[in-house]
C-alpha atoms as a PDB file:
ATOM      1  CA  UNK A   1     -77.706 -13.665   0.933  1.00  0.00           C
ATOM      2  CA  UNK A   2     -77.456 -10.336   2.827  1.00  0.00           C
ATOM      3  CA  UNK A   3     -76.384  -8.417  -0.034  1.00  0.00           C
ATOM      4  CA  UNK A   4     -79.541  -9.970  -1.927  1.00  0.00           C
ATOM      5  CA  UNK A   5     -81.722  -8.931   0.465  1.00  0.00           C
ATOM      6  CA  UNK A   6     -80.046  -5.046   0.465  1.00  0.00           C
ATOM      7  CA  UNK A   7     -79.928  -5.305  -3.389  1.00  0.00           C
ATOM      8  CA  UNK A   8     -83.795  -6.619  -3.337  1.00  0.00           C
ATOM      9  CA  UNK A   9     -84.906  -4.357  -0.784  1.00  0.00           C
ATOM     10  CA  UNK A  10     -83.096  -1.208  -2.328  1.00  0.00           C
ATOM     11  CA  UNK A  11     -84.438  -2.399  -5.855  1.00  0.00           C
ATOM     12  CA  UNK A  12     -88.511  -2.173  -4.319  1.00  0.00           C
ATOM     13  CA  UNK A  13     -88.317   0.883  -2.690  1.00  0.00           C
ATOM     14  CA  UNK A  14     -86.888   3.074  -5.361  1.00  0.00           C
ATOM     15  CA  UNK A  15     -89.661   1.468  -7.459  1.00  0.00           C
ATOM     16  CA  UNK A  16     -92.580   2.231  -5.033  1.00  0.00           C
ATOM     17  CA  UNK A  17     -91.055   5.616  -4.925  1.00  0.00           C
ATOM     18  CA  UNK A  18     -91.373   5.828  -8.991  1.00  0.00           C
ATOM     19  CA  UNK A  19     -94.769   4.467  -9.184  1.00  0.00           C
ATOM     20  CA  UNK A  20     -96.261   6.763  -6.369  1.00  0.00           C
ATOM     21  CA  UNK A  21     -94.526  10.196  -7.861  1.00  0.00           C
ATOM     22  CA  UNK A  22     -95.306   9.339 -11.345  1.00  0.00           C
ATOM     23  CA  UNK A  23     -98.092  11.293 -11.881  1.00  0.00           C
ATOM     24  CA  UNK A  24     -95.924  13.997 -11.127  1.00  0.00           C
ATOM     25  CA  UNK A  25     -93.382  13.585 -13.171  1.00  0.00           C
ATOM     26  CA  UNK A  26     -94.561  11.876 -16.358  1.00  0.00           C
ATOM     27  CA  UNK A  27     -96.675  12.928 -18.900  1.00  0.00           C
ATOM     28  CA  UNK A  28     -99.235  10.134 -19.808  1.00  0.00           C
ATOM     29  CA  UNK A  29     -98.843   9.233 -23.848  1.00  0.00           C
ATOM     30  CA  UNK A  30     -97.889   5.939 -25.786  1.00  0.00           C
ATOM     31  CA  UNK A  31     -94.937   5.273 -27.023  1.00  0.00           C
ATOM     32  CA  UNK A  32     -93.300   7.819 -29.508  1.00  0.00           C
ATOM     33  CA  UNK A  33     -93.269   6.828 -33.169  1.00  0.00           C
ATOM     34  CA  UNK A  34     -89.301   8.013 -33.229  1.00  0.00           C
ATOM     35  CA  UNK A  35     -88.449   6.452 -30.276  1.00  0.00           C
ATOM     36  CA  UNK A  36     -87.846   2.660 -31.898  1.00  0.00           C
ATOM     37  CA  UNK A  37     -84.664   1.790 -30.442  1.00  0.00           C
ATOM     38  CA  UNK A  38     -83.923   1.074 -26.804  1.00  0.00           C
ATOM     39  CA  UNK A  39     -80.906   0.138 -24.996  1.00  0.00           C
ATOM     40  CA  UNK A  40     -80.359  -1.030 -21.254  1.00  0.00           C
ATOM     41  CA  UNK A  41     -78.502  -1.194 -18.214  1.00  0.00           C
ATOM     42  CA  UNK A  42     -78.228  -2.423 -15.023  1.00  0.00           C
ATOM     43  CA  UNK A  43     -78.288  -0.419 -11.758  1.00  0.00           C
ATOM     44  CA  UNK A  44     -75.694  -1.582  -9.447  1.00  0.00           C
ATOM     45  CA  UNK A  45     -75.928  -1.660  -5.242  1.00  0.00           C
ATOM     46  CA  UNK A  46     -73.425   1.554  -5.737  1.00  0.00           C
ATOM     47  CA  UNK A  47     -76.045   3.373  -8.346  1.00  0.00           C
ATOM     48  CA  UNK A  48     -73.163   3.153 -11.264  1.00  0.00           C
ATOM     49  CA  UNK A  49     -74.478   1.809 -14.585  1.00  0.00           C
ATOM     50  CA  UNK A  50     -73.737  -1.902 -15.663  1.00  0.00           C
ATOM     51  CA  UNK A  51     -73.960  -4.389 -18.131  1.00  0.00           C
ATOM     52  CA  UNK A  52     -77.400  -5.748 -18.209  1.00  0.00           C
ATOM     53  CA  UNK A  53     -78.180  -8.854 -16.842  1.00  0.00           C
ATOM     54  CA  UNK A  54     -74.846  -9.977 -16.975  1.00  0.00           C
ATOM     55  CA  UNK A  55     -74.957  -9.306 -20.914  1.00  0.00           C
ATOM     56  CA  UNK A  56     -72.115  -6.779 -22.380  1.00  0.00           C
ATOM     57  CA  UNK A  57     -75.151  -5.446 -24.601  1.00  0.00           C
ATOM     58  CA  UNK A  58     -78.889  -5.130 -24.877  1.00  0.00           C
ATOM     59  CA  UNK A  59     -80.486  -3.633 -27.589  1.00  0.00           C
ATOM     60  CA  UNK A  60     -84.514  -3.855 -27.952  1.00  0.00           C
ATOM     61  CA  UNK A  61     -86.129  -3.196 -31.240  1.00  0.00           C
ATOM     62  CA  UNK A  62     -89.680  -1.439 -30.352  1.00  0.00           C
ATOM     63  CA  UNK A  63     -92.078  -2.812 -33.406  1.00  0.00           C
ATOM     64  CA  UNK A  64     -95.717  -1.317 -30.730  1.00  0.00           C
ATOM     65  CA  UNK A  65     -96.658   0.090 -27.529  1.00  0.00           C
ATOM     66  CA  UNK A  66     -97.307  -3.495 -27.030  1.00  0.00           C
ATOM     67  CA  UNK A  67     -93.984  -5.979 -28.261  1.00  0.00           C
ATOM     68  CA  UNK A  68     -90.396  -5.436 -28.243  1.00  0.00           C
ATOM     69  CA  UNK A  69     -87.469  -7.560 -28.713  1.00  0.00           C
ATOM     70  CA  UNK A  70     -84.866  -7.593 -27.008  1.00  0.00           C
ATOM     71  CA  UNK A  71     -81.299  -9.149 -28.123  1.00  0.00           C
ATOM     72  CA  UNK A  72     -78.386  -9.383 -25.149  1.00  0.00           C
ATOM     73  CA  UNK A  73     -75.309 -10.386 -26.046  1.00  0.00           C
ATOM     74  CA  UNK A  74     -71.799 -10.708 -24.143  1.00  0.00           C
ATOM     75  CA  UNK A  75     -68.628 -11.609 -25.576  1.00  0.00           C
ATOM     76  CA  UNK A  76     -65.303 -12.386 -22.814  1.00  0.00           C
ATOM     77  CA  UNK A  77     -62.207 -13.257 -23.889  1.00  0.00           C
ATOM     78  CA  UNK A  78     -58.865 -13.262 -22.179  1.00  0.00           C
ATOM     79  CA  UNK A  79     -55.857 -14.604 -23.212  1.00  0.00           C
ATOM     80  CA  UNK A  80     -52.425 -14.566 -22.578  1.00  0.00           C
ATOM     81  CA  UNK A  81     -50.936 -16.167 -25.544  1.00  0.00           C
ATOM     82  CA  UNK A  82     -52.361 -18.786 -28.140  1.00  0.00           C
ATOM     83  CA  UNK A  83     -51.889 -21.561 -25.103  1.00  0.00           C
ATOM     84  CA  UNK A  84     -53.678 -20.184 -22.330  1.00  0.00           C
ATOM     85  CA  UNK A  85     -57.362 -18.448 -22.752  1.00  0.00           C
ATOM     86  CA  UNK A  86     -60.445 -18.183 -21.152  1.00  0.00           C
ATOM     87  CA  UNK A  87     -63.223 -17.497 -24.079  1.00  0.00           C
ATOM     88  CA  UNK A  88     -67.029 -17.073 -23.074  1.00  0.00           C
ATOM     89  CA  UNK A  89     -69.871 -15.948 -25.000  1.00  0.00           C
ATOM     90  CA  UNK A  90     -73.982 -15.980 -24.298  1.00  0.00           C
ATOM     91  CA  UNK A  91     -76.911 -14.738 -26.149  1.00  0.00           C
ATOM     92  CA  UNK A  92     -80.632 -14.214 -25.808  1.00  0.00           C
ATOM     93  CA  UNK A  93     -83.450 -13.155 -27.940  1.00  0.00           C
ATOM     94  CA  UNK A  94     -86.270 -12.228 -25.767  1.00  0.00           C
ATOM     95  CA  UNK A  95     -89.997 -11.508 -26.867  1.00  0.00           C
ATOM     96  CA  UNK A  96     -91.243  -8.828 -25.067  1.00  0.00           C
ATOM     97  CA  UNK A  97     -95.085  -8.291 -24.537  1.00  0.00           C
ATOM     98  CA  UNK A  98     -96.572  -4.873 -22.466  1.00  0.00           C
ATOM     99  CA  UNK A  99     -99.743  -5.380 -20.575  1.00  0.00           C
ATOM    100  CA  UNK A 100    -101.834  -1.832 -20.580  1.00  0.00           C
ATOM    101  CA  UNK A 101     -98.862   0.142 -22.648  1.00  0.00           C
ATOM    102  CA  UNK A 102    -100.767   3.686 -22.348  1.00  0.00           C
ATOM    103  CA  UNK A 103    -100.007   3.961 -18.604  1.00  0.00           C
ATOM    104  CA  UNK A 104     -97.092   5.424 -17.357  1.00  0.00           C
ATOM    105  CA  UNK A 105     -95.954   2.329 -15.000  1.00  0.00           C
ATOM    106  CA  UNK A 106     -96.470  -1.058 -17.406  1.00  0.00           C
ATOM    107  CA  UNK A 107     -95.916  -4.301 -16.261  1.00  0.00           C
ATOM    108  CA  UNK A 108     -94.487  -6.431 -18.970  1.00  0.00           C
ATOM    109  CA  UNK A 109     -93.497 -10.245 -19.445  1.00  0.00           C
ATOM    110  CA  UNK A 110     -91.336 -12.037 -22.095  1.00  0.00           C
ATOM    111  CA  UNK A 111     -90.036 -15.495 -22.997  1.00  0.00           C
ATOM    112  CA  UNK A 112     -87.260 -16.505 -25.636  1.00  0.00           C
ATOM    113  CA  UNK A 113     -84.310 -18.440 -26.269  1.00  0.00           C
ATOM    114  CA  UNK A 114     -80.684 -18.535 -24.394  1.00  0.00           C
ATOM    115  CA  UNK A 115     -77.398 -20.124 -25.572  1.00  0.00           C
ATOM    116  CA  UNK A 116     -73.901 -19.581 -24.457  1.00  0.00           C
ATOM    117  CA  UNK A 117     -70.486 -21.374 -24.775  1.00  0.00           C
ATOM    118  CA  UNK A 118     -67.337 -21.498 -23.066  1.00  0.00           C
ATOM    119  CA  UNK A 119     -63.278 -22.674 -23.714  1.00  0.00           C
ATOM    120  CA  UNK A 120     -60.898 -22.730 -21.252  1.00  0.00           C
ATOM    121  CA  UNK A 121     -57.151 -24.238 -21.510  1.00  0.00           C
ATOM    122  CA  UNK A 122     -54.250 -23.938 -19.672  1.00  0.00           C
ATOM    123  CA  UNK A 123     -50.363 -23.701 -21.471  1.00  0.00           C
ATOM    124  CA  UNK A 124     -49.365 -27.071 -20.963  1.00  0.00           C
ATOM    125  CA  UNK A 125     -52.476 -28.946 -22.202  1.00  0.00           C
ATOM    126  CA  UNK A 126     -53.051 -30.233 -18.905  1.00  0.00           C
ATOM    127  CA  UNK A 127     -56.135 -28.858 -18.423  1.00  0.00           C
ATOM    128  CA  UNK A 128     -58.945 -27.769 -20.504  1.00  0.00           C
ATOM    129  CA  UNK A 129     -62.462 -26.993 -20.065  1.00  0.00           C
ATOM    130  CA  UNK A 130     -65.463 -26.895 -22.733  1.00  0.00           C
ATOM    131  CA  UNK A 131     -69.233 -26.535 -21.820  1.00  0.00           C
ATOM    132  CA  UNK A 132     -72.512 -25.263 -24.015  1.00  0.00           C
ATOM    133  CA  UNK A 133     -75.662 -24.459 -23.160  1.00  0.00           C
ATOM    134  CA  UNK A 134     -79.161 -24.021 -24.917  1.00  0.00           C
ATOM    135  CA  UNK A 135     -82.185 -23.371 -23.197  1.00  0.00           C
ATOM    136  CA  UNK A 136     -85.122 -20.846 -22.939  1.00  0.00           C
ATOM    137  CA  UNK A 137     -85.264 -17.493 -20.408  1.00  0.00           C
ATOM    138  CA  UNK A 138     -88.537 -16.111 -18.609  1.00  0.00           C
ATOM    139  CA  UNK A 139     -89.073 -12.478 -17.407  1.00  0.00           C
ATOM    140  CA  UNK A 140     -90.875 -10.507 -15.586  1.00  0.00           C
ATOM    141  CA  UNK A 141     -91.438  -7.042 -14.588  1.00  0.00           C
ATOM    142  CA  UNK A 142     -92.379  -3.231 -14.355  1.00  0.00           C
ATOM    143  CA  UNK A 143     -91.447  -0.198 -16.383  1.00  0.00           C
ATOM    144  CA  UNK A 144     -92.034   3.353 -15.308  1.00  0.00           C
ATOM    145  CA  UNK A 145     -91.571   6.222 -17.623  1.00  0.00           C
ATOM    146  CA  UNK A 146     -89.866   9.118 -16.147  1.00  0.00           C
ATOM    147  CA  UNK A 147     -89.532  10.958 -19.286  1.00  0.00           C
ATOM    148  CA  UNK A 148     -90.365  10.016 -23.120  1.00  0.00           C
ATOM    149  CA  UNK A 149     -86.479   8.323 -23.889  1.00  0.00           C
ATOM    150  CA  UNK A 150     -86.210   7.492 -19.892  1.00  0.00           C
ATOM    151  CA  UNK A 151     -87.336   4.432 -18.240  1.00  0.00           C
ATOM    152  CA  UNK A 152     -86.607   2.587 -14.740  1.00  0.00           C
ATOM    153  CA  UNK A 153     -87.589  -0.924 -14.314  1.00  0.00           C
ATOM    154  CA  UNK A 154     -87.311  -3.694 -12.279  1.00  0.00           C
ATOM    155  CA  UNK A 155     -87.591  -7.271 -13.790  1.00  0.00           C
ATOM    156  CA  UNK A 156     -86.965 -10.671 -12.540  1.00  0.00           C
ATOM    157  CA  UNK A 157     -85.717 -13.770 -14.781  1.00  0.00           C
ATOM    158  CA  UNK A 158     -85.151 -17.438 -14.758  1.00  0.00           C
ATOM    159  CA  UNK A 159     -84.029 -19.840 -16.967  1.00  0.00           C
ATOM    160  CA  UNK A 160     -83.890 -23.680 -17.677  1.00  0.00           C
ATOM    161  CA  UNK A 161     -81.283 -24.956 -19.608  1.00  0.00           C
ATOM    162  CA  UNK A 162     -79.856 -27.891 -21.038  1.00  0.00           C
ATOM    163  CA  UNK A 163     -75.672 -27.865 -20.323  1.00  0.00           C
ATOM    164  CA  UNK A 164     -73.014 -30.170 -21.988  1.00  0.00           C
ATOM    165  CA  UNK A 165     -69.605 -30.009 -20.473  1.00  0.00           C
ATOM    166  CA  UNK A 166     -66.380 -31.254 -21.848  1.00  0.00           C
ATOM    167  CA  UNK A 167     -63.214 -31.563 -18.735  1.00  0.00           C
ATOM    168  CA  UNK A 168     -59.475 -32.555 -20.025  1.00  0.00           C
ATOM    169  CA  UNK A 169     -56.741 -33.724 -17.444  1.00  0.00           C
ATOM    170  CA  UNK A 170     -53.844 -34.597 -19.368  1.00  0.00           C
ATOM    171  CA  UNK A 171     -54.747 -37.481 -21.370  1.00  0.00           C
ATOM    172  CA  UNK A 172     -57.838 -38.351 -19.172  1.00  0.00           C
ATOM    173  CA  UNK A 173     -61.366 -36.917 -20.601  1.00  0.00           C
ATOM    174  CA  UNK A 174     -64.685 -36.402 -18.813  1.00  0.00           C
ATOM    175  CA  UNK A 175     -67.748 -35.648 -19.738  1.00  0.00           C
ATOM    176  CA  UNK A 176     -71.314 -34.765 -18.399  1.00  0.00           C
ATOM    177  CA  UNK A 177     -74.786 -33.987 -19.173  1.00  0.00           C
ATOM    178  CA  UNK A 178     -77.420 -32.239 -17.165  1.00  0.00           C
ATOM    179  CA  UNK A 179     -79.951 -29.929 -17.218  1.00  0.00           C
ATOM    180  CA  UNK A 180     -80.556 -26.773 -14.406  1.00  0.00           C
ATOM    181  CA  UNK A 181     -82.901 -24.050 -13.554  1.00  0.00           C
ATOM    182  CA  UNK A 182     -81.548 -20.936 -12.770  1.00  0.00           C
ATOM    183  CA  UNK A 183     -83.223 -17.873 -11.218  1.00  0.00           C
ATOM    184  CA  UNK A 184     -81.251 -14.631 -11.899  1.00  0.00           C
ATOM    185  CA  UNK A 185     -83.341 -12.813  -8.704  1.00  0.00           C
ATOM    186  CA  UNK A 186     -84.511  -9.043  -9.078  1.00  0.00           C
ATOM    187  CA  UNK A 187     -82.350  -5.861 -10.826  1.00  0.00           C
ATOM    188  CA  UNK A 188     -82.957  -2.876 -10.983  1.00  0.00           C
ATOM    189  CA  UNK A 189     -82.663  -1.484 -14.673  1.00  0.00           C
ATOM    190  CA  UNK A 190     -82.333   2.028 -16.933  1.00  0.00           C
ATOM    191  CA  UNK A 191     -83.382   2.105 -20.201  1.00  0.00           C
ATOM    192  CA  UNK A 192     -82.893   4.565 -22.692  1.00  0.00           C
ATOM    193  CA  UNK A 193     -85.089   5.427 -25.768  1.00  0.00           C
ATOM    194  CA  UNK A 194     -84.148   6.713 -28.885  1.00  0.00           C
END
């Protein structure tokens, strides 16, 4: 909880700080025709670039000043031999819609679709592990434009998902049904234009 609050806190300020030097440092124009693409990152507690959102990948798709999609995507796989893995995957396709795109600080909001799936199993076949999910993602946030390819933001998300889950002991099988809601909290982001 502490480190939320540092990560939260940390995650305001340096946006504050963007929105109230902006005028300074940005030149006030709409979005570039050439600039189409976008990708994105997560800013860690330590300032080091990560995967955003927990997603390997995010590439947006620009089609205005005003709508973007966005398509996340993160692939995990480790294995030791053809008996023992650990295999995740999760996607999202997220409709992105800016509210007053000419300004150099927009705040923007999107909705879309999430599913991911997972496979765990140990050597032996004495344990093994299956779950899938399918459900829909809400955001949230602001963008500032330092330069014309260069953009902070900070962006909340939650989700609600439907989750199916599939537990093997040994010769004994379980299985359970249930829906959650899950808040991702506040990060900080980098995204870069081209």
């Amino acid at each position: 909880m502490r480190s939320f609050l540092r990560s939260t806190t940390r995650a305001i300020l340096l946006a504050s700080t963007l929105v109230i030097f902006h005028n300074n440092i940005v030149r006030s124009e709409v979005l570039e025709d050439h600039l189409k693409w976008a990708m994105s990152f997560t800013i860690r507690d330590d300032f080091n670039l990560d995967s955003y959102n927990g997603y390997g990948m995010a590439l947006a798709r620009n089609f205005s000043d005003r709508t973007t999609l966005r398509i996340s995507e993160r692939i995990r796989l480790t294995g030791y031999d053809s008996k023992t893995y650990d295999f995740y995957t999760a996607s999202s396709v997220v409709f992105i819609r800016y509210v007053r795109p000419e300004q150099r600080s927009r705040f923007y909001w999107g909705i879309g679709p999430q599913v991911s799936y997972s496979n765990n199993r140990q050597e032996d076949n004495s344990y093994s592990y299956k779950y899938w999910t399918i459900g829909s993602i809400g955001i949230f946030g602001i963008e500032v434009r330092v330069l014309d390819f260069l953009r902070f933001h900070t962006e909340y998300s939650a989700g609600f998902s439907y989750l199916q889950e599939y537990r093997y002991y040994g010769h004994y099988a379980e299985r359970s049904k249930y829906t959650f809601q899950l808040g991702e909290g506040v990060l900080l982001g980098l995204t870069l234009y081209f």
